[in-house]
Protein backbone atom coordinates (compact mmCIF):
# COMPACT_ATOMS: atom_id res chain seq x y z
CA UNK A 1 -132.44 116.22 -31.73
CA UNK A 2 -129.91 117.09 -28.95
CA UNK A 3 -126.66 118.36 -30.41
CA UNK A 4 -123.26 116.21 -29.14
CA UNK A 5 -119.96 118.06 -28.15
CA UNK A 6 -118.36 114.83 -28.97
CA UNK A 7 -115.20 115.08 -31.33
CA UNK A 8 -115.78 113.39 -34.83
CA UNK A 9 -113.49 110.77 -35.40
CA UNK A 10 -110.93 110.41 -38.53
CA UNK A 11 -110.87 107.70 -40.92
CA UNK A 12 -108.11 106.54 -42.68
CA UNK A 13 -107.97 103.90 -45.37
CA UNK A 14 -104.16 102.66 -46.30
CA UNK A 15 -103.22 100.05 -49.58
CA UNK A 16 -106.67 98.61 -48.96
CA UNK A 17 -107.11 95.94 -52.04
CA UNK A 18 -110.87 94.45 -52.44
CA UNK A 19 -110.79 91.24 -55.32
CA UNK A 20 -113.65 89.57 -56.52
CA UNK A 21 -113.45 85.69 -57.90
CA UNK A 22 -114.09 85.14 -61.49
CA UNK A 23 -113.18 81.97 -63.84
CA UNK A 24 -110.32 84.06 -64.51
CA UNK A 25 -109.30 84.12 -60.96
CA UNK A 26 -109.12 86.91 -58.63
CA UNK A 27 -109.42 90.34 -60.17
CA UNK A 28 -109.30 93.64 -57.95
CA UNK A 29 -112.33 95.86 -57.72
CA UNK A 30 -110.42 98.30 -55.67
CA UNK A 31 -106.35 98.18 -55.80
CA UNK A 32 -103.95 100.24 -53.26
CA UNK A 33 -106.42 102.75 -52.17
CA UNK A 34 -105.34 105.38 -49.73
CA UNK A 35 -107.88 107.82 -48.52
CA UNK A 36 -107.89 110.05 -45.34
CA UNK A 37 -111.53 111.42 -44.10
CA UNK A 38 -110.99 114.33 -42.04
CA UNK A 39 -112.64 114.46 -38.80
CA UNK A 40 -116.14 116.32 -38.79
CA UNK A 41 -116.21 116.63 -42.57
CA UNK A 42 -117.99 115.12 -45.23
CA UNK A 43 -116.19 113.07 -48.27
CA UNK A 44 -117.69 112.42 -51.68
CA UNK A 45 -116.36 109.94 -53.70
CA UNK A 46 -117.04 109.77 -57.40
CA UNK A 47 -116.70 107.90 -60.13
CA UNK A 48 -118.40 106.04 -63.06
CA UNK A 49 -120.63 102.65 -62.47
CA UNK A 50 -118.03 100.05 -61.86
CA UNK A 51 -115.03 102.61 -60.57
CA UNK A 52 -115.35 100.53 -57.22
CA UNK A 53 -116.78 103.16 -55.14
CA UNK A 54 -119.80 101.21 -53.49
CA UNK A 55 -116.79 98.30 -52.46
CA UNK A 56 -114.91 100.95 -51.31
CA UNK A 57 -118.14 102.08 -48.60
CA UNK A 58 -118.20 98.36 -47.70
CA UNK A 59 -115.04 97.93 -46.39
CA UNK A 60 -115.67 100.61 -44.28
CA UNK A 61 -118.22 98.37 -42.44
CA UNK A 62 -115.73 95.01 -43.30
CA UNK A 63 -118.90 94.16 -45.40
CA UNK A 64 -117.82 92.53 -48.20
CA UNK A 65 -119.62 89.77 -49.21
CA UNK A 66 -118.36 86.49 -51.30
CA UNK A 67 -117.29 86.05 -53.98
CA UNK A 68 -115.56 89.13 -52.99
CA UNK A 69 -112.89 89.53 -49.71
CA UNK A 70 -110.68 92.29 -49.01
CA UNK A 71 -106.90 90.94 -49.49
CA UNK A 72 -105.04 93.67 -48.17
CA UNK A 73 -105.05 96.53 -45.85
CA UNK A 74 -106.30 98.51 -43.35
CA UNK A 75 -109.34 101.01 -42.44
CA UNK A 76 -108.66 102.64 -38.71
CA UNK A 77 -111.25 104.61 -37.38
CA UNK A 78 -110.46 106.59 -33.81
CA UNK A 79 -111.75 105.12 -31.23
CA UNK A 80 -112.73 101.88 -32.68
CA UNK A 81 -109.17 100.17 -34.19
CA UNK A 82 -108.90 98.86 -37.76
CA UNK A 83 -112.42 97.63 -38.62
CA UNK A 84 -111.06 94.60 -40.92
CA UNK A 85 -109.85 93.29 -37.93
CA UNK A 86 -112.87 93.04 -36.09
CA UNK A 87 -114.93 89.90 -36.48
CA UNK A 88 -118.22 88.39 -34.42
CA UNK A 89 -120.01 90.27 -31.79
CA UNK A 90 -117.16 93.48 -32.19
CA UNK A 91 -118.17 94.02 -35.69
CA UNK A 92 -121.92 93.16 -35.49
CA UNK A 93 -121.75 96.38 -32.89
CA UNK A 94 -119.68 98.58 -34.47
CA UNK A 95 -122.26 98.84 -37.22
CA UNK A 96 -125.06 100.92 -36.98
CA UNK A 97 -123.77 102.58 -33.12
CA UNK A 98 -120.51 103.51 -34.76
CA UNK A 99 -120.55 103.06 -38.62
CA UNK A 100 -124.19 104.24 -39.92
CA UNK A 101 -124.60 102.69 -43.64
CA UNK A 102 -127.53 103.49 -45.94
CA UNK A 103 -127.43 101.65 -48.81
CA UNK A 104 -128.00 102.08 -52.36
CA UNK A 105 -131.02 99.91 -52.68
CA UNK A 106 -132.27 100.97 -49.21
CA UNK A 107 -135.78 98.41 -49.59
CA UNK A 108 -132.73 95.58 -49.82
CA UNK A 109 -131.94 96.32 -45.90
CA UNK A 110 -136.08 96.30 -45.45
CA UNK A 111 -137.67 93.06 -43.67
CA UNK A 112 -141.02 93.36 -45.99
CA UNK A 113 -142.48 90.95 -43.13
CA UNK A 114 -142.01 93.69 -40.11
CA UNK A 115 -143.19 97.26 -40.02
CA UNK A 116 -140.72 100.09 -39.87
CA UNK A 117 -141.21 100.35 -36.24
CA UNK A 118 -140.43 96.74 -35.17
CA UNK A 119 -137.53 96.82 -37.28
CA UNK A 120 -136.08 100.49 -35.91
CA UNK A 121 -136.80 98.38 -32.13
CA UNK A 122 -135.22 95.50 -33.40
CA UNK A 123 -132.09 97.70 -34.14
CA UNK A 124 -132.15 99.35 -31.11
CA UNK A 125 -132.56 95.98 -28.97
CA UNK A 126 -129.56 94.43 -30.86
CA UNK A 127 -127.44 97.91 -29.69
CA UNK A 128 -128.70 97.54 -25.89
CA UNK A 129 -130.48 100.92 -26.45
CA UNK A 130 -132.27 101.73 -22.84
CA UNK A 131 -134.81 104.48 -23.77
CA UNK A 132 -136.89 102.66 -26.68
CA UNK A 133 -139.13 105.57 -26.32
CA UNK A 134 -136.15 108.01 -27.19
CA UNK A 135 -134.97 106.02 -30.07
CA UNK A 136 -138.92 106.41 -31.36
CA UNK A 137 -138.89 110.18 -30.74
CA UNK A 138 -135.90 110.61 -32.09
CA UNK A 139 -136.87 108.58 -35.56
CA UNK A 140 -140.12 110.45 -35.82
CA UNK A 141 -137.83 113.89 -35.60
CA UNK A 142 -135.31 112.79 -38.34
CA UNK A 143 -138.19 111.46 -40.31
CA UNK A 144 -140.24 114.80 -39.52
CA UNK A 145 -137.80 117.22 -41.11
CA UNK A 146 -137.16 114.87 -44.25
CA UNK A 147 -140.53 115.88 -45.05
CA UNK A 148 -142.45 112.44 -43.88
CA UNK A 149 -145.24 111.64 -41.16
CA UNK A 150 -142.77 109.84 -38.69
CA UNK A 151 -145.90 108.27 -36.46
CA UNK A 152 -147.62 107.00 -40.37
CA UNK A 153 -143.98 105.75 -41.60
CA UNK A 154 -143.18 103.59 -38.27
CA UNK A 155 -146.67 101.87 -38.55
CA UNK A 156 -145.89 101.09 -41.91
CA UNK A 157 -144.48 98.05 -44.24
CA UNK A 158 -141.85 98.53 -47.04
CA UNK A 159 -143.97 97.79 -49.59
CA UNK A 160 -146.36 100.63 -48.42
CA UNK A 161 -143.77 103.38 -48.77
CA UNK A 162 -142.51 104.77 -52.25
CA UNK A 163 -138.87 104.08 -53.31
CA UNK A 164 -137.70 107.97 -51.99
CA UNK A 165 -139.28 107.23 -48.96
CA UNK A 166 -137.77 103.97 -48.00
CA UNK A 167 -134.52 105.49 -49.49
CA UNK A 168 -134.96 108.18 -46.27
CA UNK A 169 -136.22 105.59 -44.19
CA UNK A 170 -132.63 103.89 -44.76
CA UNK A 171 -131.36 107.58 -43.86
CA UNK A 172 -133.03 107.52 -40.67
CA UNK A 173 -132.05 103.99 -39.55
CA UNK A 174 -128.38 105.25 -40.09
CA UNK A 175 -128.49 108.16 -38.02
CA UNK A 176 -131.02 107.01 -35.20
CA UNK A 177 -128.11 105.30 -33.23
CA UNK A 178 -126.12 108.58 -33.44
CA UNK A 179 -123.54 106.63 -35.41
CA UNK A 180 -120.33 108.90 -35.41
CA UNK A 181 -119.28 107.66 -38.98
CA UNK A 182 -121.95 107.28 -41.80
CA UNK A 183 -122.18 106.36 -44.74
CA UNK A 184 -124.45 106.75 -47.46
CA UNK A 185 -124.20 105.26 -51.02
CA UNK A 186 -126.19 107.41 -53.89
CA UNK A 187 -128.22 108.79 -51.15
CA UNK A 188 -130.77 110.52 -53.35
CA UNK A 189 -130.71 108.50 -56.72
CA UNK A 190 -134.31 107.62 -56.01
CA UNK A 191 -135.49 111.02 -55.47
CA UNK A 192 -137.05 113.81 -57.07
CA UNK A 193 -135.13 117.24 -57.94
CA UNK A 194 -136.88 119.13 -54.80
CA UNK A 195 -136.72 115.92 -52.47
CA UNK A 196 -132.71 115.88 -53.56
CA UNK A 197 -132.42 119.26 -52.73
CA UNK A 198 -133.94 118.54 -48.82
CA UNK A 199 -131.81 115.32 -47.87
CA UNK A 200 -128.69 116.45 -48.91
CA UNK A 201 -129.95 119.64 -46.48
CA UNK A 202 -130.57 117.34 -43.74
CA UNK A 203 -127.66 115.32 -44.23
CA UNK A 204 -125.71 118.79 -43.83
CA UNK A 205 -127.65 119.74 -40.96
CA UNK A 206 -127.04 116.27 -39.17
CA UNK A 207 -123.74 116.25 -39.85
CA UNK A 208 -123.03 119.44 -38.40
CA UNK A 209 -125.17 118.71 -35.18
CA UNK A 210 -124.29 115.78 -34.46
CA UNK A 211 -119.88 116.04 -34.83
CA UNK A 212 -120.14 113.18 -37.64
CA UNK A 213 -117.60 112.04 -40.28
CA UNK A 214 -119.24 111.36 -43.90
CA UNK A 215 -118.49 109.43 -46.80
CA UNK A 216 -121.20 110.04 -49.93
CA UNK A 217 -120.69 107.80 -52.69
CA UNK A 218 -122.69 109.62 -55.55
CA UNK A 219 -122.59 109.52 -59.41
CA UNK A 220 -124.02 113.02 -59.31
CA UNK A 221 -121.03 115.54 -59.46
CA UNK A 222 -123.45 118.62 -58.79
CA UNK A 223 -125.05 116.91 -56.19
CA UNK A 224 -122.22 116.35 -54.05
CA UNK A 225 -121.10 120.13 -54.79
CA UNK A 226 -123.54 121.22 -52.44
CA UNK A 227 -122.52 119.10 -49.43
CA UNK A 228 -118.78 117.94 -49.57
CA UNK A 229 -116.14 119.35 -48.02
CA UNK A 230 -113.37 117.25 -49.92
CA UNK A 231 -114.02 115.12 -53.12
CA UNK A 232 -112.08 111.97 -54.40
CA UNK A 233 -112.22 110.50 -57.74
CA UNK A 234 -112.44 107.07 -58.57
CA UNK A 235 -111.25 104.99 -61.77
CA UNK A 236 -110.93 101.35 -62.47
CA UNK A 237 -110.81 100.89 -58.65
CA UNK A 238 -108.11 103.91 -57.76
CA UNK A 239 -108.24 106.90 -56.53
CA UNK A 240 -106.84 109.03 -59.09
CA UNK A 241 -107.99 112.83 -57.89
CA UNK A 242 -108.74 113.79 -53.67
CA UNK A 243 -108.67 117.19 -52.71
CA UNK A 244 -111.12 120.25 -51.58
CA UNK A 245 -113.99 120.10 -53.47
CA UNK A 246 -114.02 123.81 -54.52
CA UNK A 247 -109.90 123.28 -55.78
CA UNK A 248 -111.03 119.54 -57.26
CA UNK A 249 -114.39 120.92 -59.38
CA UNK A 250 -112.89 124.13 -60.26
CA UNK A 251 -109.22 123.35 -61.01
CA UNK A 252 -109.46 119.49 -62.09
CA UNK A 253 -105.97 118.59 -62.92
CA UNK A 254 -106.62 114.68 -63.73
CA UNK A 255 -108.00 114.08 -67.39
CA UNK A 256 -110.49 111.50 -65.93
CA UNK A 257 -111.90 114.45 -63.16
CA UNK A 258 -111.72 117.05 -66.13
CA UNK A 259 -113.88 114.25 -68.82
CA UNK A 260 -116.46 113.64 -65.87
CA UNK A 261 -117.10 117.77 -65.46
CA UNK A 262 -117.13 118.52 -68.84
CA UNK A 263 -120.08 115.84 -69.46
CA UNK A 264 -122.10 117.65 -66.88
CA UNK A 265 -125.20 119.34 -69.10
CA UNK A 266 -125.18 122.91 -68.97
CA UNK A 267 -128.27 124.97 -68.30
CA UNK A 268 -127.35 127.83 -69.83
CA UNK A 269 -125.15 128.73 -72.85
CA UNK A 270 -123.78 126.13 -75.71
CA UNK A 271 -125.44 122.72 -74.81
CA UNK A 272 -122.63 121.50 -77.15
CA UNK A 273 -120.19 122.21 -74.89
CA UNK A 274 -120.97 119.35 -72.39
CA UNK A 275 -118.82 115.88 -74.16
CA UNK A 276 -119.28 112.63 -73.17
CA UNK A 277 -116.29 110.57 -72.04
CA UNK A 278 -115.26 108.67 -75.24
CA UNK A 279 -115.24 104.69 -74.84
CA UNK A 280 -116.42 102.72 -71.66
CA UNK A 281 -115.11 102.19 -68.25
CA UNK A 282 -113.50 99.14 -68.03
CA UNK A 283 -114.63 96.10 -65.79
CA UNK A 284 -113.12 93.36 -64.05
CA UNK A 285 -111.94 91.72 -67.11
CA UNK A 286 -111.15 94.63 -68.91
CA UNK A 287 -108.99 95.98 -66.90
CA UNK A 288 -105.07 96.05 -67.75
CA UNK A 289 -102.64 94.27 -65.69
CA UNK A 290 -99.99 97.06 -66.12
CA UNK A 291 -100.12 100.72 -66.54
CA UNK A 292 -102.60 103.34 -66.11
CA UNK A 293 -106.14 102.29 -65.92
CA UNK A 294 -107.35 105.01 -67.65
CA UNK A 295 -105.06 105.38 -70.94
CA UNK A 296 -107.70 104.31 -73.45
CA UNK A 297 -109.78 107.03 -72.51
CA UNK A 298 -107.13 109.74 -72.14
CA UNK A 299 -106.32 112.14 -75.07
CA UNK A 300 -103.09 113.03 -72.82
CA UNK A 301 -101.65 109.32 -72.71
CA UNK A 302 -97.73 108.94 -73.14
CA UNK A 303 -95.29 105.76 -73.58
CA UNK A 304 -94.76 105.64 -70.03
CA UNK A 305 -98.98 104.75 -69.69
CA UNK A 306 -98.71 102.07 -71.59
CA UNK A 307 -96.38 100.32 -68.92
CA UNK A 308 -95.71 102.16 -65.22
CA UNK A 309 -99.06 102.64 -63.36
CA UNK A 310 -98.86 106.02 -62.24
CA UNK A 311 -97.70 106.72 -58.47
CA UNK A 312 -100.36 109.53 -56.34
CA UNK A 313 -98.16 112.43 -55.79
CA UNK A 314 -99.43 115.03 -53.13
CA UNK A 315 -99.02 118.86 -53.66
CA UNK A 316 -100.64 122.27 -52.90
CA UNK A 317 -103.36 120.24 -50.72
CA UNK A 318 -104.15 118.01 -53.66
CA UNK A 319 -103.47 114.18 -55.09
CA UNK A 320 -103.23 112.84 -58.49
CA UNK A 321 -102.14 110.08 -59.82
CA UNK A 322 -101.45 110.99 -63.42
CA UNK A 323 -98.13 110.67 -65.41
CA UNK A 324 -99.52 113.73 -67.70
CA UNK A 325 -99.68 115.64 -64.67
CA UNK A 326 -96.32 117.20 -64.32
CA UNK A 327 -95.42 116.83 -68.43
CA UNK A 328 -94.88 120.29 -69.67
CA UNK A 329 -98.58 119.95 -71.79
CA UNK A 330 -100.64 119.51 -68.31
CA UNK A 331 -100.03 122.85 -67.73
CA UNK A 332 -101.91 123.75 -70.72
CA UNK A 333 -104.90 121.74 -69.97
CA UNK A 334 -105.44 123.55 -66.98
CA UNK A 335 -105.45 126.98 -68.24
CA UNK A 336 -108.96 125.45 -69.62
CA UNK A 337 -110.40 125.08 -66.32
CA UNK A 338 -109.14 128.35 -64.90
């Protein structure tokens, strides 16, 4: 793989809104998120099922699919423009040779009629790609150091490859076009623990080489730990934590980021002390129409919860969108995570 001098490009997501049609009419799945991806580092987003983190990752590719549409906003990427306004052959060829996407069910973006090869030269006729024979090399490298046989995976169907290795077959496809944004939704969910361990490696490695930008959408807080360089929390479709990772996991100041880390199992010590969030994340229909989204859940809630959605307020490198944040009793929680 031939490193690239080329400067990463920065992302920046402003007020985008993503609603979904229901029989009670358009509800949002993401509402009046602003996000910034640095250039050349990698972003982890996450959040509970449902927190809209996976419809965030699509509208970085204007992907959204009916009954869903993105009603507001804007995701600029340098060099390309705002992607939501790109449409036809523009935005079939900014994804995949500028916006790599691997997907959370990576055999879903499998043809099971065509082998991994013919689909990898399918992909690189639709991009105009010259050296077919490069492209070929270059997926038998990336497929090399994930730990697979490149030359037995490119002769191969979907249905002849186990779910971790079509889930680093999706990987591959991503980063094959050297794709200066990418991004990968639960990357490793299918894996096993040592498998885990090697992608997000690779994904660190790549990153590095190749001048990328990443967004990783995980579940997994310890997982994304190891990679990230800056972490945002998700909740009922809003960012309500971003910061360094390190500052974020080891100084949480939102009650939602503090619930998530202290649900994390411990290896070692009082296995009592890990407490599952009480209640459920909301959905769709759940969600309340005013206020925070994440008062039912919060032992800090106050009047003002019930009625003023609270407003993200940067300081010290960090944003939160929590009313409890600045009360005089938020300074106590912290000492907690100290």
């Amino acid at each position: 793989m031939t490193p690239t001098t080329v400067t990463a490009p920065g992302v920046r997501i402003r007020d985008l809104t993503v609603v979904y049609k229901t029989p009670a009419g358009e509800l949002p799945a993401v509402s009046g998120v602003n996000l910034s991806l640095e250039p050349g580092t990698i972003t982890g987003v996450v959040g509970e099922s449902g927190s809209g983190k996976s419809t965030l990752a699509l509208s970085l590719l204007n992907a959204v699919q009916p009954p869903g549409r993105i009603a507001a906003g804007s995701v600029e990427i340098d060099g390309l423009g705002d992607v939501l306004t790109l449409g036809g052959e523009d935005l079939r060829r900014a994804r995949g040779r500028q916006v790599g996407y691997v997907f959370q069910a990576a055999q879903n973006s499998l043809n099971p009629l065509k082998t991994i090869g013919k689909q990898l030269l399918d992909l690189g006729r639709s991009h105009d790609v010259e050296d077919l024979r490069g492209l070929v090399r270059d997926a038998k490298e990336l497929l090399a150091r994930m730990g697979m046989d490149g030359a037995r995976v490119l002769d191969s169907h979907q249905h002849e490859l186990s779910g971790g290795m079509r889930q680093r077959v999706g990987i591959m496809l991503a980063l094959v076009l050297n794709a200066k944004v990418v991004v990968l939704d639960e990357p490793t969910t299918a894996l096993d623990m040592i498998t885990q361990a090697t992608i997000l490696r690779i994904i660190r490695e790549v990153h590095d080489e190749r001048s990328l930008t990443t967004l990783v959408i995980t579940h997994d807080v310890g997982a994304i730990a190891e990679v990230a360089d800056s972490l945002a929390v998700m909740y009922g479709g809003r960012v309500v934590e971003h910061g360094e990772v390190t500052e974020v996991l080891g100084a949480p100041r939102h009650p939602y980021t503090q619930g998530l880390i202290r649900a994390i199992p411990r290896l070692s010590g009082d296995i009592s002390e890990a407490r599952a969030l009480p209640g459920r994340p909301p959905t769709l229909g759940t969600l309340p129409a005013a206020g925070c989204v994440f008062r039912e859940r919060c032992e800090r809630r106050m009047a003002v919860c019930e009625t003023d959605e609270p407003i993200p307020v940067f300081r010290d490198g960090r944003t939160v969108a929590c009313h409890a944040v600045d009360h005089p009793l938020a300074l106590v929680k912290r000492k907690e995570f100290a």
